[in-house]
Structure formats: C-alpha cells, structure tokens
N, C-alpha and C. Protein backbone atom coordinates (compact mmCIF):
# COMPACT_ATOMS: atom_id res chain seq x y z
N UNK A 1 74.65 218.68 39.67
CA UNK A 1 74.68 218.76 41.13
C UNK A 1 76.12 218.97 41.59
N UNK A 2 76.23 219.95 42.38
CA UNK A 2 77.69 220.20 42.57
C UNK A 2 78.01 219.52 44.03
N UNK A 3 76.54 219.15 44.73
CA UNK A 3 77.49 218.16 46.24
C UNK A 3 77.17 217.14 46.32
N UNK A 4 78.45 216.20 46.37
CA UNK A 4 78.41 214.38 46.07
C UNK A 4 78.77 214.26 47.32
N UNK A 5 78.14 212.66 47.57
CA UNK A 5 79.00 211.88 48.54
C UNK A 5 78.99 211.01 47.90
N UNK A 6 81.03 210.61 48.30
CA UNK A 6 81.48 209.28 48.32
C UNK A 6 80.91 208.66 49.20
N UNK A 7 80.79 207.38 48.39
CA UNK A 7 80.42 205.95 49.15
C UNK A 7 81.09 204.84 48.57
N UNK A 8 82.27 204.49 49.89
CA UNK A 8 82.91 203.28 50.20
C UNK A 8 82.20 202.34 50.50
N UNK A 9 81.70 200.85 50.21
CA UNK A 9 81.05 200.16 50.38
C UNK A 9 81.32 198.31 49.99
N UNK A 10 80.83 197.24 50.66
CA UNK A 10 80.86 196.32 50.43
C UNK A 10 79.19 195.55 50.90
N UNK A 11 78.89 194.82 49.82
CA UNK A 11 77.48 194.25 50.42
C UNK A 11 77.40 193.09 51.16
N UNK A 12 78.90 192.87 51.73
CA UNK A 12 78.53 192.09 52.87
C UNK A 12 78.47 192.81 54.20
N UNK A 13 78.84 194.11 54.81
CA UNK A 13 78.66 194.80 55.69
C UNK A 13 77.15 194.77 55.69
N UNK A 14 76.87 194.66 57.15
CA UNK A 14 75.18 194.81 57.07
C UNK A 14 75.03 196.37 57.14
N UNK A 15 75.80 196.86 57.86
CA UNK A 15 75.89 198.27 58.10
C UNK A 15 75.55 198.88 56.87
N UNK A 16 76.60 198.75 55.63
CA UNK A 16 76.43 199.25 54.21
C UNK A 16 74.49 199.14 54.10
N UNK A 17 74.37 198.08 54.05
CA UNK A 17 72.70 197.43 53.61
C UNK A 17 71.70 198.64 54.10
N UNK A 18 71.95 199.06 55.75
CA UNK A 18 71.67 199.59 56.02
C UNK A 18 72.02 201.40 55.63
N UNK A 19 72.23 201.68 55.58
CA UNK A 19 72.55 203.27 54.77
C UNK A 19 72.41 203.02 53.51
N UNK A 20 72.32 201.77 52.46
CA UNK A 20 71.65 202.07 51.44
C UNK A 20 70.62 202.61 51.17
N UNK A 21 69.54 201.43 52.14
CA UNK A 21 68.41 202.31 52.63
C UNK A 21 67.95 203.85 52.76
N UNK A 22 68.86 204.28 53.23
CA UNK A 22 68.77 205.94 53.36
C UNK A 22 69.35 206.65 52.53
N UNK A 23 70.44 206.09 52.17
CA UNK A 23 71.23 207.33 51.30
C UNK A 23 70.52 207.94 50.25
N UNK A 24 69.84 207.52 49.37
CA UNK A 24 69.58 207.60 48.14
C UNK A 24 68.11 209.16 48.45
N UNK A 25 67.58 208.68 49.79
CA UNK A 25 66.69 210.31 49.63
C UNK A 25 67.34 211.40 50.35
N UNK A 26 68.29 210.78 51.40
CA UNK A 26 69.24 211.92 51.73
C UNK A 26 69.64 212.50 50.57
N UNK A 27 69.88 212.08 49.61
CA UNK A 27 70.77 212.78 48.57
C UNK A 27 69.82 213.57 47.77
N UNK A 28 68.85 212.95 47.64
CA UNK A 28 67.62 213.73 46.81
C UNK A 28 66.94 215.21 47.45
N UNK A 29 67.02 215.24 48.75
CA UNK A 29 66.23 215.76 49.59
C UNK A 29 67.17 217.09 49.60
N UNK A 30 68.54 216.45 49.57
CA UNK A 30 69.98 217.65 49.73
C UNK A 30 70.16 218.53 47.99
N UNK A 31 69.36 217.92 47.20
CA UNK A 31 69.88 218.04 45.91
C UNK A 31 71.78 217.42 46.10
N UNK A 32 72.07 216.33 46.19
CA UNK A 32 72.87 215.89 46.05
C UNK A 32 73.09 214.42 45.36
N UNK A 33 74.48 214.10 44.96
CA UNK A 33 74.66 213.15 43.88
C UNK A 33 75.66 212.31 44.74
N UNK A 34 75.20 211.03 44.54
CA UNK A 34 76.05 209.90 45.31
C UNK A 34 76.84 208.79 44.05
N UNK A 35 78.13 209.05 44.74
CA UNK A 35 79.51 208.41 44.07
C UNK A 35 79.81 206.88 44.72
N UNK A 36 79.26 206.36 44.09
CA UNK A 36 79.30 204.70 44.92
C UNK A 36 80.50 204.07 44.05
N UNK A 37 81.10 203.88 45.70
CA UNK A 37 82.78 203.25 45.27
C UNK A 37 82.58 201.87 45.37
N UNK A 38 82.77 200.93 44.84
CA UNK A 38 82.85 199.46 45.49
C UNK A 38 84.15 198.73 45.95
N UNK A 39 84.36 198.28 47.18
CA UNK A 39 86.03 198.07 47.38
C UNK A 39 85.17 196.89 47.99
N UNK A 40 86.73 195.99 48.71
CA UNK A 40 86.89 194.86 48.92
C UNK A 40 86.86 195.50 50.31
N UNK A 41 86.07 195.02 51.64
CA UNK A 41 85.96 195.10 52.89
C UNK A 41 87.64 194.30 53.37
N UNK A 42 87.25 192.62 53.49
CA UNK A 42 88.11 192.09 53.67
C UNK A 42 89.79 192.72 53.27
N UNK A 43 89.59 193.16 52.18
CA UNK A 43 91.42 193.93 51.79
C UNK A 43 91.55 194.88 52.74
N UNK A 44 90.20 195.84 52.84
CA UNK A 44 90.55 196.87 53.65
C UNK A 44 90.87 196.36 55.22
N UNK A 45 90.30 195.94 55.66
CA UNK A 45 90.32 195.13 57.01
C UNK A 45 92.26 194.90 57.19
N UNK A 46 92.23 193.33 56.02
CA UNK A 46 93.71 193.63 55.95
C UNK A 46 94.80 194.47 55.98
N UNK A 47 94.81 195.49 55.23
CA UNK A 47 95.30 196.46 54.98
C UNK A 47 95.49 197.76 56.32
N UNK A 48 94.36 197.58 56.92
CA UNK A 48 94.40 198.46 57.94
C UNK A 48 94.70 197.67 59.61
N UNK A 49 94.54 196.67 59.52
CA UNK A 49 94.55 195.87 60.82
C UNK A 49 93.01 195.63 61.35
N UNK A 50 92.42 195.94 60.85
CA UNK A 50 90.71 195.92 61.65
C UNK A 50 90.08 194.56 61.12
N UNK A 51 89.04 194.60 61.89
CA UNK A 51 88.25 193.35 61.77
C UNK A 51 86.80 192.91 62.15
N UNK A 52 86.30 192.45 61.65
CA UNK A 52 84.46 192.78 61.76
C UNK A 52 84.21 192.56 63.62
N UNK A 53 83.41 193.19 63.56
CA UNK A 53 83.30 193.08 65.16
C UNK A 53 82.66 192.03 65.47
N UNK A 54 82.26 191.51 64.68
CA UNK A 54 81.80 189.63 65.03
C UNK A 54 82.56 189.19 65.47
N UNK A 55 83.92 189.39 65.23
CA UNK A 55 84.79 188.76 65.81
C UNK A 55 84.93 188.74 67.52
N UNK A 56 84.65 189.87 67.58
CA UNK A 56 84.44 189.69 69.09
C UNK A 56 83.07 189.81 70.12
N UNK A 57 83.04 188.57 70.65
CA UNK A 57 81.49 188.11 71.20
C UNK A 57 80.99 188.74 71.59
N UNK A 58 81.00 189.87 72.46
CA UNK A 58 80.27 191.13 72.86
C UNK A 58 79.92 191.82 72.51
N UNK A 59 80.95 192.09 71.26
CA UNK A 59 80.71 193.26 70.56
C UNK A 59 79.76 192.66 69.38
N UNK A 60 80.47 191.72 69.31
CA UNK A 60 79.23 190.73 67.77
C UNK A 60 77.53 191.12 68.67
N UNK A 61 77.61 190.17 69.87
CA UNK A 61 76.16 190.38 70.37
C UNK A 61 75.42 192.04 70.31
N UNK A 62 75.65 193.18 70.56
CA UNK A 62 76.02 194.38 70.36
C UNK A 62 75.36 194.66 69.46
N UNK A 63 76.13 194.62 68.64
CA UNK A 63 76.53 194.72 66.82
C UNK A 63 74.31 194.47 66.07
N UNK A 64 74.31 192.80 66.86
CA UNK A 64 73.35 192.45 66.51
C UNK A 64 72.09 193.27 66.39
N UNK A 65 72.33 193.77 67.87
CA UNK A 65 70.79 194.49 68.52
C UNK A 65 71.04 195.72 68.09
N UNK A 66 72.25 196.41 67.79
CA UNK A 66 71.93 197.61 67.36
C UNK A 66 71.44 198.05 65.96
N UNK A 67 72.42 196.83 65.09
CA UNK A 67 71.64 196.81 63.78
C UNK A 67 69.98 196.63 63.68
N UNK A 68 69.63 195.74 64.43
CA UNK A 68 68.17 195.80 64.00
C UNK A 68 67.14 196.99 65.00
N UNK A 69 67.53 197.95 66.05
CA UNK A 69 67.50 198.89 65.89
C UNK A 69 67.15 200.07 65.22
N UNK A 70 68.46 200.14 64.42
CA UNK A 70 68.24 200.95 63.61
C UNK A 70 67.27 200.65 61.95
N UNK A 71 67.19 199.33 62.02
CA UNK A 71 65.96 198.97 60.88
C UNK A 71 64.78 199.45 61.45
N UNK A 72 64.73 199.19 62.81
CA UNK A 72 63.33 199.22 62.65
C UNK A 72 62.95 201.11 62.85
N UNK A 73 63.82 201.57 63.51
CA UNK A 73 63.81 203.10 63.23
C UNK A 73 63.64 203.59 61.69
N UNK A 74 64.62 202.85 60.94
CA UNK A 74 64.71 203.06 59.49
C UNK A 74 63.12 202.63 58.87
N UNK A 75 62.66 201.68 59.19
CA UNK A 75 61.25 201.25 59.21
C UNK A 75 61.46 200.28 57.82
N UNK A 76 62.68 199.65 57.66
CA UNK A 76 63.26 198.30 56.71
C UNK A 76 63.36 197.33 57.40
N UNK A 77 62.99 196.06 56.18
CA UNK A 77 63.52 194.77 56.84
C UNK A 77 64.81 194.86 57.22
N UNK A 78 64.64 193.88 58.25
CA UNK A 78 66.64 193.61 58.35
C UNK A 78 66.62 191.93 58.58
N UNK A 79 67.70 191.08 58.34
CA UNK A 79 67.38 189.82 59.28
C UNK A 79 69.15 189.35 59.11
N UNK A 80 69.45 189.12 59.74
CA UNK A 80 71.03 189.07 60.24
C UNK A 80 70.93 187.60 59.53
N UNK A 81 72.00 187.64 58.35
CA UNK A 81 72.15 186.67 57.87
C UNK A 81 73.08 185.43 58.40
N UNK A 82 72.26 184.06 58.40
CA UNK A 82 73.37 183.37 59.23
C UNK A 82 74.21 182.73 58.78
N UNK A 83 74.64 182.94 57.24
CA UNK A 83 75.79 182.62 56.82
C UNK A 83 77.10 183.37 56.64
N UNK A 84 76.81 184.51 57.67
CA UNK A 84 77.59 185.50 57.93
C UNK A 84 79.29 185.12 58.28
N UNK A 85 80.02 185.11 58.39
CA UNK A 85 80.78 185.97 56.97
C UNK A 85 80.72 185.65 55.41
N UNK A 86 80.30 186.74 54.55
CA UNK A 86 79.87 185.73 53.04
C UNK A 86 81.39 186.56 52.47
N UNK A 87 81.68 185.87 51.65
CA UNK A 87 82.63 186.33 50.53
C UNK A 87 82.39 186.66 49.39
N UNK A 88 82.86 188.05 49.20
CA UNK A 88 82.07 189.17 48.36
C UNK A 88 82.97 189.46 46.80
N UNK A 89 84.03 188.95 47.08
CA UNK A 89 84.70 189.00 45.86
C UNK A 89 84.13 189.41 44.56
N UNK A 90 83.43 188.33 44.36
CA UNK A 90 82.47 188.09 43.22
C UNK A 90 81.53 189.16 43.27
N UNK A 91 80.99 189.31 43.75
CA UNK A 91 79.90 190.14 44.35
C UNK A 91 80.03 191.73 44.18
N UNK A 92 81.36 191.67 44.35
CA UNK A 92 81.53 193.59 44.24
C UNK A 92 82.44 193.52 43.24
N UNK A 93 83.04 192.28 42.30
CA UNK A 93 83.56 192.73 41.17
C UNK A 93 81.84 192.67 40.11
N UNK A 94 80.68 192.24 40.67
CA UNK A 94 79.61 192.55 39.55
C UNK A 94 79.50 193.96 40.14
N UNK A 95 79.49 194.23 41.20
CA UNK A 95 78.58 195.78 41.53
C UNK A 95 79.91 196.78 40.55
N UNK A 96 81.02 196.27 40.48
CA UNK A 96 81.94 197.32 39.56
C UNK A 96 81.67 197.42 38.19
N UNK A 97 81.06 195.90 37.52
CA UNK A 97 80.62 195.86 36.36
C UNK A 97 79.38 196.71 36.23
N UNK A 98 79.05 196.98 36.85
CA UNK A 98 77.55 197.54 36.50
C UNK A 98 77.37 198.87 37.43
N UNK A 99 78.59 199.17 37.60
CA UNK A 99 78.56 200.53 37.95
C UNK A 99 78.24 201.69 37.02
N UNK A 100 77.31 202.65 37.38
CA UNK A 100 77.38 203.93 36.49
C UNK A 100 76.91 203.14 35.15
N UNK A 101 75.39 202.27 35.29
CA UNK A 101 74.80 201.85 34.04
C UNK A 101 73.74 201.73 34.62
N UNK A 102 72.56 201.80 34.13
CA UNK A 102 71.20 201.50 34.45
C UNK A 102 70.58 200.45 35.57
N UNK A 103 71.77 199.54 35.13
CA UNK A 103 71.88 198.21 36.00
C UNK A 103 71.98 198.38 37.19
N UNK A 104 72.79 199.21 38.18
CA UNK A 104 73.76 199.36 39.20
C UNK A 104 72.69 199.07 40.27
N UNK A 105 71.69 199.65 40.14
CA UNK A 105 70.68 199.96 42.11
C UNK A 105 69.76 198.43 41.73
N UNK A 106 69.89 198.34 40.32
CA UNK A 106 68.95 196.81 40.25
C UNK A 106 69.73 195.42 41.04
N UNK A 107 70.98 195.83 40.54
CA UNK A 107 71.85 194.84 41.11
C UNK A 107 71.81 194.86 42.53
N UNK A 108 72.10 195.89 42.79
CA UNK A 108 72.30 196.17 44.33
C UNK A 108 71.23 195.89 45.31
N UNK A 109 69.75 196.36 44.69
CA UNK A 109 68.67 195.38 44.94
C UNK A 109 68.97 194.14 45.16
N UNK A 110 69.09 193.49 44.37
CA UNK A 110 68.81 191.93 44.02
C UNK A 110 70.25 191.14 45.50
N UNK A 111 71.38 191.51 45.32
CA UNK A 111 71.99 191.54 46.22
C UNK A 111 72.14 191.77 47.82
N UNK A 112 71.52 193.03 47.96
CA UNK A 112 71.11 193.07 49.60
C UNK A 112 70.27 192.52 50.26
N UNK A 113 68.93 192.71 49.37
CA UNK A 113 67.60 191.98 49.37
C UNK A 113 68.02 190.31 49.57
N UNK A 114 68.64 189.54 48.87
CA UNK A 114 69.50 188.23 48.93
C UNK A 114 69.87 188.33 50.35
N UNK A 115 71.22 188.67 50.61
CA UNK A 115 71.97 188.76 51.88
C UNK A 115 71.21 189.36 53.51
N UNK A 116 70.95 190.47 53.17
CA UNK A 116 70.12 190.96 55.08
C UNK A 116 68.55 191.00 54.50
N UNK A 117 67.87 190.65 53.91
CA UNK A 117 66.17 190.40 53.94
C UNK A 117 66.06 188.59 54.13
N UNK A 118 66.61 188.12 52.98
CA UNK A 118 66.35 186.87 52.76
C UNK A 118 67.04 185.95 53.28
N UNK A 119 67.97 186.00 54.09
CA UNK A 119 69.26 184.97 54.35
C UNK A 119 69.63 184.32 53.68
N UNK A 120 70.07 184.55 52.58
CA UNK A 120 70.64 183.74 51.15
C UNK A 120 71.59 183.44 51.18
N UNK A 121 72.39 182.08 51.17
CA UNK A 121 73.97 181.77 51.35
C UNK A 121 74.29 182.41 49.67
N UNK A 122 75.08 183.49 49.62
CA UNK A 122 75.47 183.94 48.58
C UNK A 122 77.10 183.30 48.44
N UNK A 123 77.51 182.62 49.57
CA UNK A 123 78.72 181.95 49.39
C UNK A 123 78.83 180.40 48.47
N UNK A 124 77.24 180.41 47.89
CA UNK A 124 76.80 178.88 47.46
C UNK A 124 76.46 179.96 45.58
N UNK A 125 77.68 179.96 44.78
CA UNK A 125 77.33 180.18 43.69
C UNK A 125 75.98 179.87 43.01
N UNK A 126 75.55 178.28 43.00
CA UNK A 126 74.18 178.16 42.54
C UNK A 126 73.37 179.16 43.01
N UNK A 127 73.49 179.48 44.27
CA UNK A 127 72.74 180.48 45.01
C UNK A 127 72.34 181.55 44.23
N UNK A 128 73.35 182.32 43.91
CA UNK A 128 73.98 183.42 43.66
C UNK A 128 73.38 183.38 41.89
N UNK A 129 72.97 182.30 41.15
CA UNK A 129 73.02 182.70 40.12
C UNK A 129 71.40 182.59 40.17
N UNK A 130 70.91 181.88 41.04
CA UNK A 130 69.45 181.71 40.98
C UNK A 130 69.01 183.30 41.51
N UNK A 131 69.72 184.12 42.53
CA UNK A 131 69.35 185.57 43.00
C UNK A 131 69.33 186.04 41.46
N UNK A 132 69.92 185.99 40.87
CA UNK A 132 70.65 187.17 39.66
C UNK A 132 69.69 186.85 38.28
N UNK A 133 69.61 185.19 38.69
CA UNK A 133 68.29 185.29 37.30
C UNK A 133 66.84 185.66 37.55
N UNK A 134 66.64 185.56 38.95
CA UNK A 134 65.32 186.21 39.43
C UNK A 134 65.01 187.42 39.38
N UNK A 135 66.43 188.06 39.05
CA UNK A 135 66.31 189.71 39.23
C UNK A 135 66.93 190.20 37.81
N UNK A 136 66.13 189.19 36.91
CA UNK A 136 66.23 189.82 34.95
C UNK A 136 67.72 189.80 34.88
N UNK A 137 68.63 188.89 35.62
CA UNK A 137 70.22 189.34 35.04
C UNK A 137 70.78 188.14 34.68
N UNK A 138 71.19 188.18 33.19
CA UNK A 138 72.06 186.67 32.91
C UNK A 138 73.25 186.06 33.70
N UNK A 139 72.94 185.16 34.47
CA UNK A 139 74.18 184.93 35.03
C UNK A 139 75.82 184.70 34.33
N UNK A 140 75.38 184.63 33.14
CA UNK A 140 76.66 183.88 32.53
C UNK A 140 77.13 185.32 31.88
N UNK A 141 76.31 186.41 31.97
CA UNK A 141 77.07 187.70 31.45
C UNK A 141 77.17 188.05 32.93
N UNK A 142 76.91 188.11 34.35
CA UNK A 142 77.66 188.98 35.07
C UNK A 142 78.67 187.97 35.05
N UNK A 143 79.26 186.56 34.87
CA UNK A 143 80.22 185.75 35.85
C UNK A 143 81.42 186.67 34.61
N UNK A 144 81.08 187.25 33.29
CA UNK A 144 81.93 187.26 32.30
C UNK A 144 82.70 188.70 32.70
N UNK A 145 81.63 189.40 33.40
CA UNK A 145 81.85 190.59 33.69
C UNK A 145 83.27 190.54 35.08
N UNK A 146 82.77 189.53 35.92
CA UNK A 146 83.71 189.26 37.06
C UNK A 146 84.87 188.64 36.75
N UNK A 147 84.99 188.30 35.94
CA UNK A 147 86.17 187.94 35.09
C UNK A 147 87.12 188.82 34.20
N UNK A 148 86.45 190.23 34.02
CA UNK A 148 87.41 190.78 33.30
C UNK A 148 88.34 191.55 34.08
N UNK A 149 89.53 191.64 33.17
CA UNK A 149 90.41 192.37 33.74
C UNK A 149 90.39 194.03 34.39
N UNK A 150 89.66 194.25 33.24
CA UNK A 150 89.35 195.91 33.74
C UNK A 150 88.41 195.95 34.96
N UNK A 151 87.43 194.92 35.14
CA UNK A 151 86.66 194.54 36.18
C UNK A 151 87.41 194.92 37.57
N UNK A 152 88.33 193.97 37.54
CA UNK A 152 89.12 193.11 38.74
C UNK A 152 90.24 194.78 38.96
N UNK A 153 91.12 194.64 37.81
CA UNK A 153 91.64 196.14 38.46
C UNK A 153 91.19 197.41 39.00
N UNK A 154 89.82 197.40 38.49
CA UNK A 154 89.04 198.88 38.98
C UNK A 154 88.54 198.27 40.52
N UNK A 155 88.08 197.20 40.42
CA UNK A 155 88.03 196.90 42.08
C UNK A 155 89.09 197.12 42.72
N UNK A 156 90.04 196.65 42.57
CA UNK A 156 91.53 196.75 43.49
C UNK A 156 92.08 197.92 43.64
N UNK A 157 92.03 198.74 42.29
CA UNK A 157 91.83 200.23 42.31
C UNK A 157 91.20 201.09 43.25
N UNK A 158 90.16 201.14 43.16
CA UNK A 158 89.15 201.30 44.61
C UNK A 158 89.12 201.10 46.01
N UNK A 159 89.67 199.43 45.94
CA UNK A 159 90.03 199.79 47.34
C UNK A 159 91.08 200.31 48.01
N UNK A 160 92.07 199.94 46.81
CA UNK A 160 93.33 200.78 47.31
C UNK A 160 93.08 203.12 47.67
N UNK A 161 92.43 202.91 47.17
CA UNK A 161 92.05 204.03 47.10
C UNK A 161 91.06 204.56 48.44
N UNK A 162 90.39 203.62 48.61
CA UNK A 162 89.69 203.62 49.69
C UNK A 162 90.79 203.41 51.29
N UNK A 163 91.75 202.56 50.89
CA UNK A 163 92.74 202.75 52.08
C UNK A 163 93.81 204.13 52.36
N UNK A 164 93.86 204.50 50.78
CA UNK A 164 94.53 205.81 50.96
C UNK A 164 94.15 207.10 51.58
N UNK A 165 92.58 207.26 51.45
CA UNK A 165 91.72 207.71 52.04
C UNK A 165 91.41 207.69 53.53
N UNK A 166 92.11 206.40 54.36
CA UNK A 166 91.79 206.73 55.53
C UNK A 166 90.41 205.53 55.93
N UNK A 167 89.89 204.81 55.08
CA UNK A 167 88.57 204.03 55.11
C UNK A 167 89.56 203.10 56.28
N UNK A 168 88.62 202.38 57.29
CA UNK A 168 89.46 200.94 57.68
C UNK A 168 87.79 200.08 57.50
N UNK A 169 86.86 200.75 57.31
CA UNK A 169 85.18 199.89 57.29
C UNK A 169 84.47 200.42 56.76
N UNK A 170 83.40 199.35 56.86
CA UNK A 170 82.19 200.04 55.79
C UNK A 170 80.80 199.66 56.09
N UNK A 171 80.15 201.36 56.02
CA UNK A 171 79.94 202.04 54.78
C UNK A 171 81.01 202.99 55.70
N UNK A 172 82.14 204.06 54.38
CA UNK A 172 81.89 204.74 54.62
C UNK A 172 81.94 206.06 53.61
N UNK A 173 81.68 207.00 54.05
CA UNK A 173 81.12 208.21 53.19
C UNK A 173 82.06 209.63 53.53
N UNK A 174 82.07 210.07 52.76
CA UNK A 174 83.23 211.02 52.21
C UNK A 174 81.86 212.35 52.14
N UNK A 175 82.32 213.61 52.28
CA UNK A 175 81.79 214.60 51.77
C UNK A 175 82.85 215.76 51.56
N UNK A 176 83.39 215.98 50.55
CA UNK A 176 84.34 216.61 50.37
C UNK A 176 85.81 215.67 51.00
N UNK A 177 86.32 216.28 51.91
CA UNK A 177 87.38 215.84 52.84
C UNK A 177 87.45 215.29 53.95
N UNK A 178 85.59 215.46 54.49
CA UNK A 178 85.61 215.27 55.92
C UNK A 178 84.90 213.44 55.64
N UNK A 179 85.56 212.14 56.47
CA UNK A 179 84.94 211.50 56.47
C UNK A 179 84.08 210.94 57.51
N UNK A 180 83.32 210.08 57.40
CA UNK A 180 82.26 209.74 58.43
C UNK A 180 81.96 208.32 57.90
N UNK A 181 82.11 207.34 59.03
CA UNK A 181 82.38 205.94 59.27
C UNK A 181 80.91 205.22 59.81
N UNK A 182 80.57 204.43 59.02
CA UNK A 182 79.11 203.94 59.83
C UNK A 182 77.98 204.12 59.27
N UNK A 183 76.79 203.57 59.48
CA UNK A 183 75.62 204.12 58.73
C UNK A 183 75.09 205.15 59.93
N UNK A 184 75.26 204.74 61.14
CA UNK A 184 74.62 205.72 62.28
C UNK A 184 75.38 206.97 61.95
N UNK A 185 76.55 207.56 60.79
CA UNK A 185 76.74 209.17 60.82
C UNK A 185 75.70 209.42 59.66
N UNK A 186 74.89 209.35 59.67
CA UNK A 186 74.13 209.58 58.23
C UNK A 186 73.90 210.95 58.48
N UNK A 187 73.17 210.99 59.69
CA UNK A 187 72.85 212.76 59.97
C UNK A 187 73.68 213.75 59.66
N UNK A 188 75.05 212.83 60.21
CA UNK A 188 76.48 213.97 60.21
C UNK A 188 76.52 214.21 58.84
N UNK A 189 76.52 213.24 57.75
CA UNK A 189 77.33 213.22 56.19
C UNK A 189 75.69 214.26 55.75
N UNK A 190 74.66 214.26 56.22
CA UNK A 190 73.67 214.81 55.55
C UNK A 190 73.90 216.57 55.71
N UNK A 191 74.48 216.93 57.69
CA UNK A 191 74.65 218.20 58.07
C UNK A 191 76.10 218.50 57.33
N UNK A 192 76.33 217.87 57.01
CA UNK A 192 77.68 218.61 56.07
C UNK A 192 77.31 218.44 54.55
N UNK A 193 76.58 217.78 54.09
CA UNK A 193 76.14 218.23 52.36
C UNK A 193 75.39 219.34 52.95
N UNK A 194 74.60 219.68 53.63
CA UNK A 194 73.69 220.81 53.87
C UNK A 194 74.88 222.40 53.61
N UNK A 195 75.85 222.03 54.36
CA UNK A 195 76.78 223.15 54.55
C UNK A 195 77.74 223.16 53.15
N UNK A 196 77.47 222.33 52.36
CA UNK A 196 78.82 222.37 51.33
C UNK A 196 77.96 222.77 50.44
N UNK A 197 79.09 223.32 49.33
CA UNK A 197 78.68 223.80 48.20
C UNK A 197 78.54 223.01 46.79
C-alpha cells in the first residue's frame, strides 16, 4: 500500500478512543495503511504549552457533549471516564511494546475498552493487570516490556518526534505533510488519502 496515515496517539485522549473507532475502515475502504505512533500526550502538552481542555470548565463541559455526540453518530459506546486524568506512561510504553506484532489492536482493545467503555481506574495498577489478564496478556511480561530500555527510548523517541512535527494533541494524523488535529478531521485525513498517491 503506498498511502499511510500517521497516527499520533495516546489512550488516555478520549478523542484518540474515538477515531480508533474509525480509522481502521477508513483505511481499508481507501486501500490505505495506518502507522500508529505512540507518544506521551502529557510531554507533548508540556512541550508545546497546551493543555487538556478539562482544564477549562466550559470548555471541559463542551468537550463532554461533543464527545458523546460523536459516539453516538459513530454508533460506539462511549462513557467519559471518571477517573479522568489517567496516567498513561505505562500504558503507551506497553502499546510501544507491542507495536507492529500481532498483539498491538488486541492490546489496544483491551485498553480503550478499559478506559472510555468501562470506566476502569487504569491509574490503580491492580486494575490494570486484572484488564490485561482478561484480555489473554501476562501481566508480568507486559510490566517487563515497560521496563525496557529500548521500550522507554522508542517512546520518548516518538514523542519527540511527534513535537517536531508540529503535534501539540491527540489524535493526531499525518497524511503525507499535511496534518489534521482531532478525531472530528477524519473526513479531511480520509479526502486527502483519497487524493494521494
């Protein structure tokens, strides 16, 4: 397949959760191949000055109703998790471990499904290992995986990369050069794989 989209991503963005949802037949439908980056939200945030719009009450309230919105357009669960802000550290150094292996969309399953379906405090490790053994995965081989070095640098790698790029949030998606911020550009990132080669 010669047209990919990048995908910048963290699975604590509900937004991300949401364009997971879609991406995967957009891409099928385009004959296209999706490049799933995993970075650190929070670094990027840092790094760029931005900050979840929860932070601000209007826009948090907002935020709320538009996300579920677009679920139910999407015709997916959604349920706004209320242990919101979770810390993903852990979390997207496994989605790096199990990147580009059989594993990757199982994980990612087991993870979103956890966080915006189920309201799962994924900030409560026990939590987190009871999600991962329910979903056929040894916990004590991903914690080994989040622990390695090559792990941890290819994350940091990524996001640095993702800031060089211009990312300040997530999801977002790359098609060639042009980027597009949000799960609501899905149409846009879809009318430009349509046009690329």
């Amino acid at each position: 397949m010669s047209k990919t989209i990048d995908v910048y991503f963290d699975v604590g963005s509900p937004a991300t959760y949401l364009a997971w949802t879609q991406l995967p037949a957009l891409a099928d439908r385009n004959n296209a191949s999706i490049n799933w980056k995993p970075m650190l939200l929070g670094a990027v945030f840092k790094a760029t000055g931005n900050q979840t719009p929860a932070a601000i009450p209007a826009k948090g309230r907002y935020m709320l109703t538009d996300l579920k919105r677009f679920a139910d357009h999407y015709g997916v669960p959604f349920v706004f998790n209320p242990h919101f802000p979770i810390n993903t550290l852990h979390l997207m150094r496994g989605a790096v471990g199990y990147l580009d292996t059989d594993h990757f969309q199982t994980y990612l399953d087991a993870v979103f499904k956890a966080l915006w379906v189920d309201q799962k405090n994924l900030n409560d490790p026990s939590v987190v290992t009871e999600v991962l053994a329910n979903a056929g995965f040894d916990p004590d081989k991903v914690m080994a995986l989040c622990n390695s070095s090559e792990v941890k640098e290819t994350l940091k790698d990524l996001t640095d990369e993702a800031v060089s790029r211009g990312v300040f949030g997530a999801p977002t998606c790359f098609v060639g050069n042009d980027m597009f911020f949000g799960q609501d550009r899905l149409d846009w990132v879809e009318k430009a794989v349509m046009s690329s080669t």
